[in-house]
Protein backbone atom coordinates (compact mmCIF):
# COMPACT_ATOMS: atom_id res chain seq x y z
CA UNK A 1 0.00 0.00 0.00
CA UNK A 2 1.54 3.17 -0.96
CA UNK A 3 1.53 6.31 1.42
CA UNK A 4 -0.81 9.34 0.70
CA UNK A 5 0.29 12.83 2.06
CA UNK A 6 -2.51 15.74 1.58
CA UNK A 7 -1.24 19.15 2.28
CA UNK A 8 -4.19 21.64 2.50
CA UNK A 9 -6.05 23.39 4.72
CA UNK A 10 -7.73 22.67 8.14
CA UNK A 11 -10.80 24.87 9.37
CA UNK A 12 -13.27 25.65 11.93
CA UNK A 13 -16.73 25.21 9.97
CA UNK A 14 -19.73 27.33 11.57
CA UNK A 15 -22.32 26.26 10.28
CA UNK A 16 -26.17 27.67 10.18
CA UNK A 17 -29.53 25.89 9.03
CA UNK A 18 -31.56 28.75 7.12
CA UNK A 19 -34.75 28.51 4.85
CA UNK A 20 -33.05 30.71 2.32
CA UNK A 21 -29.98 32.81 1.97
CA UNK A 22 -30.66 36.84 3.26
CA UNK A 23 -31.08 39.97 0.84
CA UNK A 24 -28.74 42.94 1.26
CA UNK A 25 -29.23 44.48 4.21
CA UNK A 26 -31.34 41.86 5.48
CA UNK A 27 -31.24 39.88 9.12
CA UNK A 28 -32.74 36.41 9.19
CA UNK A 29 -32.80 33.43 11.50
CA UNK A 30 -31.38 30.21 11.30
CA UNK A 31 -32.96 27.31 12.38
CA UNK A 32 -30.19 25.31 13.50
CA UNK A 33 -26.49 25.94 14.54
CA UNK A 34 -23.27 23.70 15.14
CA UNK A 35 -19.64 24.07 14.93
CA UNK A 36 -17.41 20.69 12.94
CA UNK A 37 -13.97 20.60 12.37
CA UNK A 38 -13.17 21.04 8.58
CA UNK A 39 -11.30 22.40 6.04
CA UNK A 40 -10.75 20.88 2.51
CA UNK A 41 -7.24 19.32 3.53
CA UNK A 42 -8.38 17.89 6.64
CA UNK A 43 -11.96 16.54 5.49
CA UNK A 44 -9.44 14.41 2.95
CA UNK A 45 -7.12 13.41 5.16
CA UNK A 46 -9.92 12.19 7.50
CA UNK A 47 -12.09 10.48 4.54
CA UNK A 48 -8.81 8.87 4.27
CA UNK A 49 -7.97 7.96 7.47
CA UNK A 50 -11.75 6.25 8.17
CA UNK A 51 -11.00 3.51 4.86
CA UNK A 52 -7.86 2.36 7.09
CA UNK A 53 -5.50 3.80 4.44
CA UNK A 54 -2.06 5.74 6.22
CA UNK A 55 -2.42 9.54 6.03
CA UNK A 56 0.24 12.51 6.64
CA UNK A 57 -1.51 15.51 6.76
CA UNK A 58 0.79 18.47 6.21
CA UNK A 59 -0.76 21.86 7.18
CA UNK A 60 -0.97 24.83 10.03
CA UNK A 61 -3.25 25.66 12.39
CA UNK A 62 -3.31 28.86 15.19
CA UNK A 63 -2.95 28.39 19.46
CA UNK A 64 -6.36 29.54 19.37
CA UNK A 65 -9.22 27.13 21.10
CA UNK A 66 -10.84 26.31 17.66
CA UNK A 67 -7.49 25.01 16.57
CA UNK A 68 -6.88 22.89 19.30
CA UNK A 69 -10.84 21.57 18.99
CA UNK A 70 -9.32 20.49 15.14
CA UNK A 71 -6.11 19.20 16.23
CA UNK A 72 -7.75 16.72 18.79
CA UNK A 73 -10.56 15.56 16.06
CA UNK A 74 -7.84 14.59 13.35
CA UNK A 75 -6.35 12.63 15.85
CA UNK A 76 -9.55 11.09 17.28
CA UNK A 77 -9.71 9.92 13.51
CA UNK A 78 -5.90 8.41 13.24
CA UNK A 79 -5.00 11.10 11.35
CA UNK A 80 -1.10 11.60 11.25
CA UNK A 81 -0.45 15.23 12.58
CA UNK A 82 3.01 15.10 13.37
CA UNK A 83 3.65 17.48 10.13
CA UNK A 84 0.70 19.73 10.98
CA UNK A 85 2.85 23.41 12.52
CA UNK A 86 1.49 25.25 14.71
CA UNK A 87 1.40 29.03 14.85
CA UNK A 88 1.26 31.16 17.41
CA UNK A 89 -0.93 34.43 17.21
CA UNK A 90 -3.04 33.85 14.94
CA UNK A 91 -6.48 32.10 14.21
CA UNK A 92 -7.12 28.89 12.42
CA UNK A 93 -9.11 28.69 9.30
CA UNK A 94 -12.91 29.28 9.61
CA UNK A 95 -15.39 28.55 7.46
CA UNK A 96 -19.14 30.06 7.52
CA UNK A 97 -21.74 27.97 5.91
CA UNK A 98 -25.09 28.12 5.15
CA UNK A 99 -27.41 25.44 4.55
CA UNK A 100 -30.06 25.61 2.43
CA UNK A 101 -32.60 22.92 1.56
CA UNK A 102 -28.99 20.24 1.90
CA UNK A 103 -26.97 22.74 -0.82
CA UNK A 104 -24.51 25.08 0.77
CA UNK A 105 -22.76 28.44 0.36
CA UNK A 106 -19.62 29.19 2.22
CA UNK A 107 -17.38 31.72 2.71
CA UNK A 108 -13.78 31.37 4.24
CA UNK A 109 -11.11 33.11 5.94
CA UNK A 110 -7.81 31.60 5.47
CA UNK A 111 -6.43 32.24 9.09
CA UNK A 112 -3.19 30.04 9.53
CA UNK A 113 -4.17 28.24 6.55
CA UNK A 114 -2.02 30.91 4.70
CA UNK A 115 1.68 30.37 6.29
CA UNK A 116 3.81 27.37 5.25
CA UNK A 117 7.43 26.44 6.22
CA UNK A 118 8.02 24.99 2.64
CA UNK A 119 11.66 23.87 3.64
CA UNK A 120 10.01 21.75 6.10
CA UNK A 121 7.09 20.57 3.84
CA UNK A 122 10.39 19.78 1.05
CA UNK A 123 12.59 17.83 3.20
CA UNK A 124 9.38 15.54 4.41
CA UNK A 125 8.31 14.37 0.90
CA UNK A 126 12.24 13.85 0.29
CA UNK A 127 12.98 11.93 2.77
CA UNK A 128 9.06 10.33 3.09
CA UNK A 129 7.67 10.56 -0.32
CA UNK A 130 8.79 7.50 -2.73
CA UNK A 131 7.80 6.24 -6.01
CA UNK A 132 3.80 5.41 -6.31
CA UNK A 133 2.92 7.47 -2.96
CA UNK A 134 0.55 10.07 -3.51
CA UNK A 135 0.33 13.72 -2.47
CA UNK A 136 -3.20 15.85 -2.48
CA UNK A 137 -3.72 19.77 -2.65
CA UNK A 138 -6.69 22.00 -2.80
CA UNK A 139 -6.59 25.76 -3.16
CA UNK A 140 -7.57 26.79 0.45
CA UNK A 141 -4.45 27.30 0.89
CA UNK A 142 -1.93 29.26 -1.46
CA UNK A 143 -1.36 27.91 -5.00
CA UNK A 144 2.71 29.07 -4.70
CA UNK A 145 3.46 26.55 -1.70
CA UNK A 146 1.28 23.91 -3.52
CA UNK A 147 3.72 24.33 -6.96
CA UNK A 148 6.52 24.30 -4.57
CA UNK A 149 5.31 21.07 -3.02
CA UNK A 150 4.27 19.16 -6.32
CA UNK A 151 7.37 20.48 -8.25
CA UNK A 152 9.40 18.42 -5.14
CA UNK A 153 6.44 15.08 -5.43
CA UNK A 154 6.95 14.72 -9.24
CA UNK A 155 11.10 14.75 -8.20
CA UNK A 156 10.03 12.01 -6.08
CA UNK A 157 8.00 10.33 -8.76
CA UNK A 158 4.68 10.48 -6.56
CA UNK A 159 1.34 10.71 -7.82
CA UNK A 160 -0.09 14.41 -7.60
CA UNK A 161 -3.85 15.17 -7.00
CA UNK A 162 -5.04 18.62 -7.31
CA UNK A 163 -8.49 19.16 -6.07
CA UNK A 164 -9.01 22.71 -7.95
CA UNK A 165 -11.76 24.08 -4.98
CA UNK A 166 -12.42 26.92 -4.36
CA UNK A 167 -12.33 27.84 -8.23
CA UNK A 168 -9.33 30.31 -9.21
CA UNK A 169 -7.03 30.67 -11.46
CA UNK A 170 -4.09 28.05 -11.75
CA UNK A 171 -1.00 28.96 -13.27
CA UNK A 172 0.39 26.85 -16.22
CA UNK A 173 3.49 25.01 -14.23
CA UNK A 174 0.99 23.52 -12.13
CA UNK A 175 -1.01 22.45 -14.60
CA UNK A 176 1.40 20.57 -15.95
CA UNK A 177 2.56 18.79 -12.77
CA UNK A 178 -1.18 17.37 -11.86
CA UNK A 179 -1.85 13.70 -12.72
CA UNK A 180 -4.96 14.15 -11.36
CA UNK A 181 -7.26 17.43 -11.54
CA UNK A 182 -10.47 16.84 -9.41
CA UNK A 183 -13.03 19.38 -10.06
CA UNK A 184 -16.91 19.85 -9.69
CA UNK A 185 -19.37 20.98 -12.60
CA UNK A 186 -18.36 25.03 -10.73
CA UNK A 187 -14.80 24.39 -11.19
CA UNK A 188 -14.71 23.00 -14.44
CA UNK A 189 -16.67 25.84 -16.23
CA UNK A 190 -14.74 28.15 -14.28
CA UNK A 191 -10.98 27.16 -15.51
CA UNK A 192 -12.33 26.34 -19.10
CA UNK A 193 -15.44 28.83 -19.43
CA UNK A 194 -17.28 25.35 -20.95
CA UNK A 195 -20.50 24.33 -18.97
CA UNK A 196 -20.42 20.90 -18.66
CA UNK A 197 -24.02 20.53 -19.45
CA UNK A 198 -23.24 17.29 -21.79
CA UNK A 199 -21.10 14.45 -22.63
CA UNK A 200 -19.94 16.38 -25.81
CA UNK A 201 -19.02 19.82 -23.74
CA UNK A 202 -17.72 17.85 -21.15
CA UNK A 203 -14.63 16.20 -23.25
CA UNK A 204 -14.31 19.54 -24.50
CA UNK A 205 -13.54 20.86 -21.51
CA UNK A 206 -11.51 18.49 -20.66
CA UNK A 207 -9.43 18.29 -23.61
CA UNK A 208 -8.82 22.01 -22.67
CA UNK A 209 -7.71 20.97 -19.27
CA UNK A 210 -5.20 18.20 -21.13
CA UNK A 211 -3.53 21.03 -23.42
CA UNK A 212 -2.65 22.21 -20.50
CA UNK A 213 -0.76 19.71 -19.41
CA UNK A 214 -2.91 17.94 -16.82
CA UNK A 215 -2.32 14.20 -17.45
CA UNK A 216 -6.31 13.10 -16.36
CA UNK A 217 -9.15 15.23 -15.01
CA UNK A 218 -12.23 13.90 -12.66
CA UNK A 219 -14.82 15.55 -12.62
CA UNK A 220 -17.68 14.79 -10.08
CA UNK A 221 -21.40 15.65 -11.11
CA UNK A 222 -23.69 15.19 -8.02
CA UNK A 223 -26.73 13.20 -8.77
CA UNK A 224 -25.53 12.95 -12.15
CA UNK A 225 -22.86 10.56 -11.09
CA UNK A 226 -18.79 11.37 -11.82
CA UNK A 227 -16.49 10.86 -14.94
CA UNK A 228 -12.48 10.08 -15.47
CA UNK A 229 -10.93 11.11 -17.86
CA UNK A 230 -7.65 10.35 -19.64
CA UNK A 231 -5.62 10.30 -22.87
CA UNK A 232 -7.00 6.62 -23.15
CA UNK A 233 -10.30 6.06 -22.07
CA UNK A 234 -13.39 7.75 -20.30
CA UNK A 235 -15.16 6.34 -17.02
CA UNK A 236 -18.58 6.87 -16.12
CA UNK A 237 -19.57 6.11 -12.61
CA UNK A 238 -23.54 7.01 -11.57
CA UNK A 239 -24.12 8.39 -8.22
CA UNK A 240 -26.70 6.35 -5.59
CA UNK A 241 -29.57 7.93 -4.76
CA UNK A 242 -30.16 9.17 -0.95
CA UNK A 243 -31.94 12.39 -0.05
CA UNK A 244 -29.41 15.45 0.88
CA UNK A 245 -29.26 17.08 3.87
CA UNK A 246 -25.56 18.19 3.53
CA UNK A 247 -23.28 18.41 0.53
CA UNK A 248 -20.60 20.56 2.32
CA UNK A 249 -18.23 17.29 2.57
CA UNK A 250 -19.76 15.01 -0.29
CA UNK A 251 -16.35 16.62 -2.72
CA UNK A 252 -13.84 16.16 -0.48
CA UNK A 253 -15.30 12.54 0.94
CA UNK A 254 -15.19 11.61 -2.47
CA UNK A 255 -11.82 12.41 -3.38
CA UNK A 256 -10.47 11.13 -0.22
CA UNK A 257 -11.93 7.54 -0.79
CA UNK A 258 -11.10 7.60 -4.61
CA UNK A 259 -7.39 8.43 -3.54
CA UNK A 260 -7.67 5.82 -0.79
CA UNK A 261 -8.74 2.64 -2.82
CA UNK A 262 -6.20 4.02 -5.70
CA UNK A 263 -3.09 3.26 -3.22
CA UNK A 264 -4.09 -0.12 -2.41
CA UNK A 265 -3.89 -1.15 -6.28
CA UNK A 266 -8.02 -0.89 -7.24
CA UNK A 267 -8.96 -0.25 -10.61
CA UNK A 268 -10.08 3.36 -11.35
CA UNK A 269 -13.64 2.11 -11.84
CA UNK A 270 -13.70 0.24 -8.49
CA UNK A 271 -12.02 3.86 -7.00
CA UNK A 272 -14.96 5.75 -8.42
CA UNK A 273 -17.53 3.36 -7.37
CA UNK A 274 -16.15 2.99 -3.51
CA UNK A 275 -16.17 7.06 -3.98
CA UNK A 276 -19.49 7.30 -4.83
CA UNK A 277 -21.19 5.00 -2.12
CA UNK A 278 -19.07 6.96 0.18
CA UNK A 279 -20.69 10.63 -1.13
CA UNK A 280 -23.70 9.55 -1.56
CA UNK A 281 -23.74 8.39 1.99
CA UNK A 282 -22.00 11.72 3.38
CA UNK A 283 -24.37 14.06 2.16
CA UNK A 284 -27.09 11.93 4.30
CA UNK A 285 -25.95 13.50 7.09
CA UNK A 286 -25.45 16.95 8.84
CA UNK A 287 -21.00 17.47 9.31
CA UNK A 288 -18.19 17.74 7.52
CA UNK A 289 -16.18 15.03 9.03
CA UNK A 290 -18.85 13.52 11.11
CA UNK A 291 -20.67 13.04 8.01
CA UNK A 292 -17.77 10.46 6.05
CA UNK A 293 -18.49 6.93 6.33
CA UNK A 294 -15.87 4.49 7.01
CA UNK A 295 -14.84 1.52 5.13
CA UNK A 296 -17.13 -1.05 6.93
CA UNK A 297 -20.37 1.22 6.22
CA UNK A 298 -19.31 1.85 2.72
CA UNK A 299 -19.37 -1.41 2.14
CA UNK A 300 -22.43 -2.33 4.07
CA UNK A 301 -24.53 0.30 1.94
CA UNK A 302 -22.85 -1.00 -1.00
CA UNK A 303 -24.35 -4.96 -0.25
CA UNK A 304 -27.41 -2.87 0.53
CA UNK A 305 -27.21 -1.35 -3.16
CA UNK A 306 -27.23 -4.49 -4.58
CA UNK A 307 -29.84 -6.09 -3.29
CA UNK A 308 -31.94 -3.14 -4.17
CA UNK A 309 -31.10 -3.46 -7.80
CA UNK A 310 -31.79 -6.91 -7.45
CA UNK A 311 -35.32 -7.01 -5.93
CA UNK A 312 -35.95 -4.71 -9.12
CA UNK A 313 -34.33 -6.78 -11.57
C-alpha cells in the first residue's frame, strides 16, 4: 500500500440551518447551529484515514481554542499530525456555511491556513515521499506553496492530485505537474469557461484541461454521477440515490476515498464506485467530518445497493 500525504487546509466550519440565503441588508434566523472541524485538507485526510489507508496531513493551524478543537478531532480519527505546525498568534481557518434545503454556500477566511514552512514541507516528501505514494492539494491554501510542493512530489516520482476548490485561477506550471485534476461541474466551467451541461461539452472541456498539461481530469457531477478522464479512455460512474441534507463534505469525501482505494492497487472504476457509495452516503448527514463513512459502512450500503437493484431486476 503506498503512502498518501494531503497538504491543504484545516478549518473551523460554523455552520447555520436557514430557509433561504438573506437579501442585502437583510437579518434572518437560522434554524439550527453547530460548529465541525473542517477544512478541505483535513476533510481528505480524515475520509482517508476512516477507509484504514495511512495519512500525513501536512498543514498549520493557530494556538487559538478552535485550533486545538481540530487538532484533537484529526487525531480522534488516526489522522497523522506530526507534520501539521502550529502558529502562534493567529487564528485557524474558519469557514461560515449556510445550509439551504442540503446545498450550501460558504465563505472562508484563510487564518493560519495561509503560512507554510516549505523547507520543512520539502525535506518531508524527500525523505518520506517514494515512487507510487501520492500527495493531495486544494486551493484553500496558497497555489505558490502547492507548486513548490508538487514540483518536489513529481522529483520524487509520486502521484499528484489537485483538487481545484475553491475555483481560481491556476497557473500553467501547475497544470502541468497534476496527474490528477479533481473538479466539480463550478470548477470545471470556471478554468475552461465550458458548462459541462453534456457528454460532448464535457470532453471539451476536458481536452482544454489536457492542453494544459494535466495528465487526467475527474470531474464529479452530483446526482448525475462522476467521470475520469484520460488520454486513453473515459469512465462513467452514476451516483446512488439518498436524499441530501448536507453536501458541504460530499467533494472532499469523495476524493479522499477515490485516492484511498487508488493506493491499495483498485482499478479506477472500483475507486470511483467505492467514492461514490461513500458521497452519496455523506451528504445523508449533517457534518463535515462527522458526516464520512468508514470503510465497513461503505461497504455495508454497498451490499445494501445491490440487493436493491436486485429485488428490481
Amino acid at each position: 500500500m503506498n503512502k498518501i500525504f494531503v497538504f491543504g487546509s484545516i478549518n473551523m466550519d460554523l455552520v447555520f440551518s436557514v430557509n433561504r440565503i438573506p437579501q442585502k441588508g437583510e437579518t434572518i434566523s437560522s434554524h439550527g447551529f453547530f460548529m465541525s472541524p473542517g477544512g478541505k485538507g483535513a476533510n481528505q485526510a480524515v475520509a482517508i484515514a476512516k477507509q484504514g489507508t495511512p495519512i500525513i496531513l501536512i498543514g498549520s493551524i493557530g494556538s487559538d481554542p478552535l485550533s486545538l478543537e481540530c487538532k484533537e478531532q484529526l487525531i480522534k480519527y488516526g489522522v497523522d499530525i506530526r507534520h501539521v505546525t502550529e502558529l502562534k498568534d493567529i487564528n485557524c481557518g474558519v469557514a461560515g456555511i449556510f445550509i439551504e434545503n442540503g446545498d450550501n454556500r460558504i465563505i472562508i477566511d484563510a487564518g493560519a491556513n495561509e503560512i507554510h514552512d516549505m523547507d520543512k514541507v520539502n525535506k518531508l516528501l524527500v525523505s518520506s515521499g517514494y515512487s507510487g505514494d501520492y500527495l493531495i492539494s486544494q486551493l484553500e491554501i496558497p497555489i505558490e506553496a502547492i507548486e513548490v510542493a508538487f514540483f518536489t512530489a513529481k522529483q520524487q516520482k509520486m502521484l499528484t492530485i489537485l483538487n481545484a476548490s475553491p475555483a481560481k485561477s491556476i497557473p500553467l506550471k501547475l497544470y502541468q505537474m497534476t496527474d490528477i485534476l479533481a473538479v466539480n461541474e463550478i470548477e470545471i466551467e470556471a478554468l475552461t469557461g465550458i458548462t459541462a451541461i453534456n457528454q460532448a461539452h464535457i470532453h471539451q472541456a476536458a481536452q482544454v484541461l489536457f492542453q494544459r498539461g494535466v495528465k487526467a481530469v475527474l470531474l464529479t457531477l452530483g446526482e448525475k454521477g462522476s467521470v475520469f478522464m484520460d488520454n486513453q479512455k473515459t469512465v462513467w460512474q452514476n451516483s446512488y440515490p439518498v436524499e441530501a441534507i448536507d453536501t458541504t463534505a460530499a467533494g472532499d469525501t469523495y476524493i479522499g476515498v477515490f485516492a484511498s482505494t487508488l493506493s491499495e492497487g483498485y482499478s479506477i472504476e472500483e475507486a470511483m464506485n467505492k467514492a461514490s457509495l461513500a458521497a452519496s452516503l455523506a451528504i445523508g448527514k449533517l457534518g463535515a467530518q462527522t458526516s464520512i463513512p468508514t470503510r465497513d459502512m461503505i461497504l455495508e450500503f454497498e451490499l445494501k445497493m445491490k440487493e436493491e437493484k436486485n429485488e428490481k431486476a
